[in-house]
Protein backbone atom coordinates (compact mmCIF):
# COMPACT_ATOMS: atom_id res chain seq x y z
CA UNK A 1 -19.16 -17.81 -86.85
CA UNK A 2 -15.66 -17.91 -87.95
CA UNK A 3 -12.65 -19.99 -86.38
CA UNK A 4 -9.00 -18.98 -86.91
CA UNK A 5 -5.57 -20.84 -86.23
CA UNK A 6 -2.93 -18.94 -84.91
CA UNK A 7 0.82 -18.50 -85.89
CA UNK A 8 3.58 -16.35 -85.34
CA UNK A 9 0.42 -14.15 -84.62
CA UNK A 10 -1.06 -14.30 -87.99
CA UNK A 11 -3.99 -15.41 -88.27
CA UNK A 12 -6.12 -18.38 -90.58
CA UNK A 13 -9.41 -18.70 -91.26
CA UNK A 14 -10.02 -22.50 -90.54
CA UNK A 15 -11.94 -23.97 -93.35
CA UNK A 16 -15.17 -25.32 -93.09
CA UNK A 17 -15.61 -29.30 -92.90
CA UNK A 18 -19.37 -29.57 -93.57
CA UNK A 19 -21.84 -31.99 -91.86
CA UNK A 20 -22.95 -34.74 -95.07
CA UNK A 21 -25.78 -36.09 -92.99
CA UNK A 22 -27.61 -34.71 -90.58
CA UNK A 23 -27.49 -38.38 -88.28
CA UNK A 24 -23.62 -37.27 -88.30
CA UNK A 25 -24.76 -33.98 -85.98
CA UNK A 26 -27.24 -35.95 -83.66
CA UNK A 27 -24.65 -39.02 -82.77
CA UNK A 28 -21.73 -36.29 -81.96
CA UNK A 29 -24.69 -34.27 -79.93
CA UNK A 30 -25.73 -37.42 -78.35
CA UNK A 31 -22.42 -38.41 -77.20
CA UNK A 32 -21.79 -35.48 -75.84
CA UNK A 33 -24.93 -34.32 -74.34
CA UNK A 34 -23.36 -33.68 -70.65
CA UNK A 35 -20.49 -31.90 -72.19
CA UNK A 36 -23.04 -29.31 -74.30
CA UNK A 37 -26.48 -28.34 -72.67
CA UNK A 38 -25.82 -30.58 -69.21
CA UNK A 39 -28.30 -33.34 -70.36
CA UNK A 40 -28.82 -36.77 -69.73
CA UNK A 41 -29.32 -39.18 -72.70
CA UNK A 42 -32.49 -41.05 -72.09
CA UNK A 43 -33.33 -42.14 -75.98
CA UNK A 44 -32.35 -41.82 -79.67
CA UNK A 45 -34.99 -41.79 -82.47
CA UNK A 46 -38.50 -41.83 -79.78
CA UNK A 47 -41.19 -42.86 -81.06
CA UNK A 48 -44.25 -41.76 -80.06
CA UNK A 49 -47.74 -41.82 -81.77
CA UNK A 50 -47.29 -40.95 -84.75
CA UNK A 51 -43.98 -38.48 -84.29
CA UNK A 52 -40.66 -39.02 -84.34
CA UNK A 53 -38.16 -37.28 -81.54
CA UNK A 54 -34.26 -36.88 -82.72
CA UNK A 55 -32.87 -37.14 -79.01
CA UNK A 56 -34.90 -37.93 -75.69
CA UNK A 57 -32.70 -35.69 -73.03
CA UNK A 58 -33.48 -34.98 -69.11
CA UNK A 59 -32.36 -32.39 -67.13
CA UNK A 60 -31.49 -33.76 -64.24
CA UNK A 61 -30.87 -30.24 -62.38
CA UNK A 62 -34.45 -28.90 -63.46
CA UNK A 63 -36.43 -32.15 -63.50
CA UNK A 64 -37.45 -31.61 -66.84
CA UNK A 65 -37.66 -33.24 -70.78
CA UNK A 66 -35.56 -32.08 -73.31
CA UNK A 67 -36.18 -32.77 -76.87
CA UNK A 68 -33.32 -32.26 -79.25
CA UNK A 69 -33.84 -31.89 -83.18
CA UNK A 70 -31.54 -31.58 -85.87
CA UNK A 71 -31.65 -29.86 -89.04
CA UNK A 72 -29.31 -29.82 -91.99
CA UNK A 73 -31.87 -28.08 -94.18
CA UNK A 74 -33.95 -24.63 -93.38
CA UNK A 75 -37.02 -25.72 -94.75
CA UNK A 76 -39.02 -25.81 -91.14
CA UNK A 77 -40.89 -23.82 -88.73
CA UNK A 78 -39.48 -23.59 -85.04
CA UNK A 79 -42.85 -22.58 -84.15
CA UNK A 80 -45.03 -25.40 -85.82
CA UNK A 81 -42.69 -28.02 -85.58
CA UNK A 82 -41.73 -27.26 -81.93
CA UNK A 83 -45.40 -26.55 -80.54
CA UNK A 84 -46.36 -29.90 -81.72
CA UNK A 85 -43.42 -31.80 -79.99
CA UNK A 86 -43.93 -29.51 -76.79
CA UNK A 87 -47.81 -30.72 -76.75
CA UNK A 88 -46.82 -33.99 -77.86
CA UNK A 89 -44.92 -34.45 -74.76
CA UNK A 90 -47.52 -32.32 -72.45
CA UNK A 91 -50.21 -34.81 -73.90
CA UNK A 92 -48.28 -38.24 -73.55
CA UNK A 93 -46.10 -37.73 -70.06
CA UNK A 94 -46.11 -41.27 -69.03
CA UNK A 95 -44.86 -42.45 -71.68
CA UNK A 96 -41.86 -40.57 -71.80
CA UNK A 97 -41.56 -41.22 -67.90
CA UNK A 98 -42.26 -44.57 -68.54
CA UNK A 99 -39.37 -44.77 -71.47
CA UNK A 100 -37.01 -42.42 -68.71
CA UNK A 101 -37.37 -45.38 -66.33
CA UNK A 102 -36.70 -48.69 -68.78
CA UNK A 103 -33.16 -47.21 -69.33
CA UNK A 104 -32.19 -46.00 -66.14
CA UNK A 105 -31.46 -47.67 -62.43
CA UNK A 106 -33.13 -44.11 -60.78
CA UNK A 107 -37.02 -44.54 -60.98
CA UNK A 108 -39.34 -41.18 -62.11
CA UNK A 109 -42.78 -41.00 -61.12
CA UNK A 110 -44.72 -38.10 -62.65
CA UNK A 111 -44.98 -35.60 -60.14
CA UNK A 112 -41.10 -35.65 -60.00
CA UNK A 113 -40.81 -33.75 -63.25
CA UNK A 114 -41.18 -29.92 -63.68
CA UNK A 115 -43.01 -30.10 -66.79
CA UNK A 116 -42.86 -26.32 -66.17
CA UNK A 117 -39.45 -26.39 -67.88
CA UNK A 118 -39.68 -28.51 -70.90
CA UNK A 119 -38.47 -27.17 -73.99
CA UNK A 120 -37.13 -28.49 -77.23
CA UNK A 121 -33.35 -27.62 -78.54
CA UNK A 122 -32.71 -27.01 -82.14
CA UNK A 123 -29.69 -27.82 -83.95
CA UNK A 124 -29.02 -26.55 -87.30
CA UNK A 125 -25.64 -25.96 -89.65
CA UNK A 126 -27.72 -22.89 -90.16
CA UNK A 127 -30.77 -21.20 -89.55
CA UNK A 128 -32.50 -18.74 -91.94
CA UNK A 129 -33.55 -15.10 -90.45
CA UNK A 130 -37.16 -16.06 -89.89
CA UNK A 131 -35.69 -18.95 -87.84
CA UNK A 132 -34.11 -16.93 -85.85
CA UNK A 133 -36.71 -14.66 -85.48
CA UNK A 134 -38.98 -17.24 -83.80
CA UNK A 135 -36.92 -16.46 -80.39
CA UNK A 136 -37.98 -13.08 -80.34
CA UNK A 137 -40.88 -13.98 -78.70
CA UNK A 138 -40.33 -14.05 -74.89
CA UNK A 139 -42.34 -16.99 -73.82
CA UNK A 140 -41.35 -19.69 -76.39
CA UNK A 141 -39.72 -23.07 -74.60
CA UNK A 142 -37.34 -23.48 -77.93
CA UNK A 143 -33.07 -22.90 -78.11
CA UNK A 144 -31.76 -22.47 -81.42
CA UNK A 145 -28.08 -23.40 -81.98
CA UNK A 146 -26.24 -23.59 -85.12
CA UNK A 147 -23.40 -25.89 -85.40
CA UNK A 148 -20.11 -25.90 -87.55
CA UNK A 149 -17.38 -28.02 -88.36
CA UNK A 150 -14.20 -26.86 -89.07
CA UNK A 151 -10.71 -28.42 -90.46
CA UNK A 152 -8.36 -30.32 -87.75
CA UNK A 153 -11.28 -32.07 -86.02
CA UNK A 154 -12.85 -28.60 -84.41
CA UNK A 155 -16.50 -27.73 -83.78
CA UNK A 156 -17.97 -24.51 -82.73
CA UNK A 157 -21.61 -23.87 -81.56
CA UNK A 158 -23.65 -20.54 -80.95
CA UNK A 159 -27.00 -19.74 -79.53
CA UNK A 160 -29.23 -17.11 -81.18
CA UNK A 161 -31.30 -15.49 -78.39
CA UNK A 162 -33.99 -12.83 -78.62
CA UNK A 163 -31.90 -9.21 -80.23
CA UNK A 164 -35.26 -7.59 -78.43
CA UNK A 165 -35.11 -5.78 -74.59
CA UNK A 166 -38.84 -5.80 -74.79
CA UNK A 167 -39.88 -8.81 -76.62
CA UNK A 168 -43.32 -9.67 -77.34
CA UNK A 169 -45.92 -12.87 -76.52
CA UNK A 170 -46.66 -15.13 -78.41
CA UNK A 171 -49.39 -16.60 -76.54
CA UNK A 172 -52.99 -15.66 -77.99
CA UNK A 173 -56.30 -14.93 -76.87
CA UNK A 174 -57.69 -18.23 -78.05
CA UNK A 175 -58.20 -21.55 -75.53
CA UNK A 176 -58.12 -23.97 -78.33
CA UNK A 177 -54.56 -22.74 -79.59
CA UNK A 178 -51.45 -24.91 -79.35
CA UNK A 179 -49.27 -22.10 -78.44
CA UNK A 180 -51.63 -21.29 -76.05
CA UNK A 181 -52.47 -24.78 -74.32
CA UNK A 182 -48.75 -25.38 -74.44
CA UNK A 183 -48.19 -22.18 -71.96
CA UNK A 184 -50.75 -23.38 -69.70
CA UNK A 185 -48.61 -25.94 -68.72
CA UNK A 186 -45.11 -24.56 -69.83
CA UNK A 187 -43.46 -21.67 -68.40
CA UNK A 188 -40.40 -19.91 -69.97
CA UNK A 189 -38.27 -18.25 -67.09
CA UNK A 190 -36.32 -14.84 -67.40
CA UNK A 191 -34.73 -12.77 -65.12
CA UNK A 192 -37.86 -10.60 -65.24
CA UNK A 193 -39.75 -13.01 -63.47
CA UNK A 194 -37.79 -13.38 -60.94
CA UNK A 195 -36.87 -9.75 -60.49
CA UNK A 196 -41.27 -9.74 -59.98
CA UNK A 197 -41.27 -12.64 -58.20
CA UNK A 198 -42.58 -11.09 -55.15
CA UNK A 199 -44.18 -7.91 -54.30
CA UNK A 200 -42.99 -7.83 -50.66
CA UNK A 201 -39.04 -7.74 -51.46
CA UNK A 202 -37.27 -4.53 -50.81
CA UNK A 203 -35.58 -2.79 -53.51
CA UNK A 204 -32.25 -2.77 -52.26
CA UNK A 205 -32.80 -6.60 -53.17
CA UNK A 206 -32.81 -6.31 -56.70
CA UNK A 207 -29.96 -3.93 -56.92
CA UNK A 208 -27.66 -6.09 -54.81
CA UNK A 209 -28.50 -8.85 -57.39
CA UNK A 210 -27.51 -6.41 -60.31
CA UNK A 211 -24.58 -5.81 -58.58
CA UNK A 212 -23.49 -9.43 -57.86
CA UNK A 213 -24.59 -10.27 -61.31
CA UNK A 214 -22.16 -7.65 -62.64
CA UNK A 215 -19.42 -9.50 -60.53
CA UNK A 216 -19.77 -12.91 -61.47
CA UNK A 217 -20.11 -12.19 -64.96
CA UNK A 218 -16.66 -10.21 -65.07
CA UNK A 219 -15.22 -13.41 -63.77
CA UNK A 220 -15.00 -14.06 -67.38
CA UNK A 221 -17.18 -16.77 -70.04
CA UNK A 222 -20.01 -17.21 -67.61
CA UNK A 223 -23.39 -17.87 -69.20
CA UNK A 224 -26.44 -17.09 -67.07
CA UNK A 225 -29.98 -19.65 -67.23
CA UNK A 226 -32.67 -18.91 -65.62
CA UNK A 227 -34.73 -21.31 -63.67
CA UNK A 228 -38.10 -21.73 -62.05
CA UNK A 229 -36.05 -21.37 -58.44
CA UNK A 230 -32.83 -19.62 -59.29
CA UNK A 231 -30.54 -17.88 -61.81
CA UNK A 232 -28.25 -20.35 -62.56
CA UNK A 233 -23.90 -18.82 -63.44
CA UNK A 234 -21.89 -21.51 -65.28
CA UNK A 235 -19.01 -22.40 -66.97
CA UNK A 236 -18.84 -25.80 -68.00
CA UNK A 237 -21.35 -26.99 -65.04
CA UNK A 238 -22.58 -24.54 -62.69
CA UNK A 239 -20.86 -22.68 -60.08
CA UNK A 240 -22.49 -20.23 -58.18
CA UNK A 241 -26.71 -19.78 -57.93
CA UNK A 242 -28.42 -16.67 -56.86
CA UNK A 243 -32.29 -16.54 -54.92
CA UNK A 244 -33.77 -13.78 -54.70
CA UNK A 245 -35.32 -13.48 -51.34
CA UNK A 246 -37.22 -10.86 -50.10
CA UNK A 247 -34.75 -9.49 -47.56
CA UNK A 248 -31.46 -10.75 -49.45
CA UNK A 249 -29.79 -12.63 -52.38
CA UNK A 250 -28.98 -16.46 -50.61
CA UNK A 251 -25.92 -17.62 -53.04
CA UNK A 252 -25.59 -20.95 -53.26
CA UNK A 253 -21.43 -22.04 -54.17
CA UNK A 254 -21.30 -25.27 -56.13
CA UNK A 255 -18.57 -27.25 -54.44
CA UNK A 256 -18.71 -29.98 -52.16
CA UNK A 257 -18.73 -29.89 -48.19
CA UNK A 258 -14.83 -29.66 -47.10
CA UNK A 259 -13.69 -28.35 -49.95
CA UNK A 260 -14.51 -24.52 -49.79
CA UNK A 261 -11.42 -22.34 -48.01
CA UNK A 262 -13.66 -19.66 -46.09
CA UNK A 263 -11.02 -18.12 -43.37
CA UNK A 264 -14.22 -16.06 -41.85
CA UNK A 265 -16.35 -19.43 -41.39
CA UNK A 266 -19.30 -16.92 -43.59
CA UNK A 267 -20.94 -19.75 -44.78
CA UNK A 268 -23.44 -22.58 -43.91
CA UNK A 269 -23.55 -25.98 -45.22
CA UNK A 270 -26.45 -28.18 -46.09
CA UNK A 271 -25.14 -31.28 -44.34
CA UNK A 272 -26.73 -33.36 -46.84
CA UNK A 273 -30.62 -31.59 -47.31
CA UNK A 274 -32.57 -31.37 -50.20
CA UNK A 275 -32.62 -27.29 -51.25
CA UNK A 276 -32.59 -25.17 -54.60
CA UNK A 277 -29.33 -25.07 -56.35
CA UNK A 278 -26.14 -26.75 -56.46
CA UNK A 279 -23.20 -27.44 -53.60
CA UNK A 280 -23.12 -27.42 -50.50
CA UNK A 281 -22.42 -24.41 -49.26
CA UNK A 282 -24.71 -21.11 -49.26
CA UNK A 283 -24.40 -17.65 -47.46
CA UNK A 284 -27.34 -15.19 -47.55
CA UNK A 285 -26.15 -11.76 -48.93
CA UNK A 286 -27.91 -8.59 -47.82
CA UNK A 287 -26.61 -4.68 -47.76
CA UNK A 288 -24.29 -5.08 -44.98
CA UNK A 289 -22.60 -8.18 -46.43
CA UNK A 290 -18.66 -7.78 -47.33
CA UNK A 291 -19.07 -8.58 -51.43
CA UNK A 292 -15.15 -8.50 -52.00
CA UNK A 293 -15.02 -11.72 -49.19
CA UNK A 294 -18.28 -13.37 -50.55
CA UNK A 295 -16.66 -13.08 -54.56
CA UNK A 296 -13.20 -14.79 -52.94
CA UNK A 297 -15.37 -17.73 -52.13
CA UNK A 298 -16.97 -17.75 -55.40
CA UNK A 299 -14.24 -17.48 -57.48
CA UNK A 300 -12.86 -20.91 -55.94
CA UNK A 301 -16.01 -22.44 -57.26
CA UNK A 302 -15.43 -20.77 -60.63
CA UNK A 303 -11.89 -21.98 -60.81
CA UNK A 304 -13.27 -25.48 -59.95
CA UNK A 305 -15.95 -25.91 -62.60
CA UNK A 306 -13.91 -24.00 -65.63
């Protein structure tokens, strides 16, 4: 990851201004959790039995725990080191509820968290290739990100995600595993699953979502997630969510109730109820269903949130 400066159209490479400590990473992370991965601080330096967590995060639009860890060095295993926090947490919920609750106003009782969709985030200055490699697998709850500091107060961050179409399990055979008592409880979602997510949905389904996909992501730097309900398009929050239903693709637009210019009155509001995604405003899109008009309403959303 390189950075460059531009003048008179030549360009500079930005020098590097390197981390010193690695508690310099986790406070700029922490204060700026919302602004990064969408997170909610809950707690710096957890303690727990006998463990240590970096950062305590929630996710406030999946219900779920985060736990960030930072890494200056690349002397660790992503899969030891974050098995054991994932079945730390799986093993000890109520007391990270119970820490959730002591610093916030908003009470969480445990069947209000999708412990589905825990994970653990890595930071690193750098990770080595057997790092990186850990991702490969398709069912681990980990993100690895490698952070940089550059000259004139500038930071870039990057992602490494799986470089396979058809990656492989991790999960084994064996009941008394960590990797596999952890994915008992813990469920990594793709877009696979939720192109399989039913066996009655027509075909026509999936290739409408291709094709909206294929739309939304042209709108330009749009990152995709994948939830346990939806597949989530964002900029810097998100702005349009796609369900795949088994007769259509409902598209839910992230803005607020009023705010939405829709000439042709194509979409429905939630008028305050409780429903997958975010905004308030949804329209269900099947093959007879004008794409051009339903992308003008989307790209107001995208506009919004970029």
């Amino acid at each position: 990851m390189k950075l460059y400066s531009i003048n008179n159209s030549k360009l500079k490479s930005l020098a590097i201004d390197s981390f010193k400590l690695e508690k310099e990473i986790q406070t700029l992370v922490e204060n700026n959790l919302e602004v990064l991965f969408n997170l909610q601080f809950v707690k710096s330096e957890f303690s727990i039995k006998n463990f240590r967590v970096d950062t305590l995060a929630f996710d406030t639009e999946n219900k779920s725990f985060v736990v960030v860890e930072y890494k200056k060095g690349s002397n660790f295993s992503v899969i030891d080191q974050g098995y054991t926090y994932m079945s730390l947490m799986l093993n000890n919920k109520a007391d990270f509820i119970l820490e959730y609750n002591e610093k916030n106003t908003t009470q969480l009782k445990k069947d209000d968290v999708d412990w589905s969709q825990s994970k653990v985030v890595f930071i690193s200055t750098q990770f080595t290739e057997f790092q990186k490699h850990s991702v490969n697998f398709k069912d681990v709850p980990f993100e690895l990100w490698e952070i940089k500091r550059y000259e004139n107060n500038l930071v870039g961050m990057v992602q490494h995600k799986s470089n396979s179409n058809e990656s492989i399990s991790i999960v084994t055979d064996s009941p008394e595993n960590i990797v596999s008592k952890v994915s008992k409880q813990v469920k990594v979602y793709d877009e696979e699953y939720h192109l399989n997510s039913s066996k009655n949905r027509l075909a026509w389904v999936n290739e409408l979502y291709f094709v909206m996909k294929e739309r939304i992501l042209s709108l330009g730097d749009v990152e995709v997630k994948y939830t346990a309900q939806y597949v989530s398009f964002r900029t810097k929050s998100p702005f349009v969510d796609l369900i795949l239903y088994n007769k259509g693709v409902y598209t839910v637009i992230n803005m607020k109730s009023g705010s939405l210019n829709d000439p042709d009155n194509k979409t429905n509001t939630y008028d305050g109820k409780g429903h997958w995604g975010n905004g308030d405003y949804y329209v269900i899109i099947d093959d007879k269903t004008d794409i051009d008009y339903v992308m003008f309403l989307i790209k107001q959303s995208y506009i919004y949130h970029r």
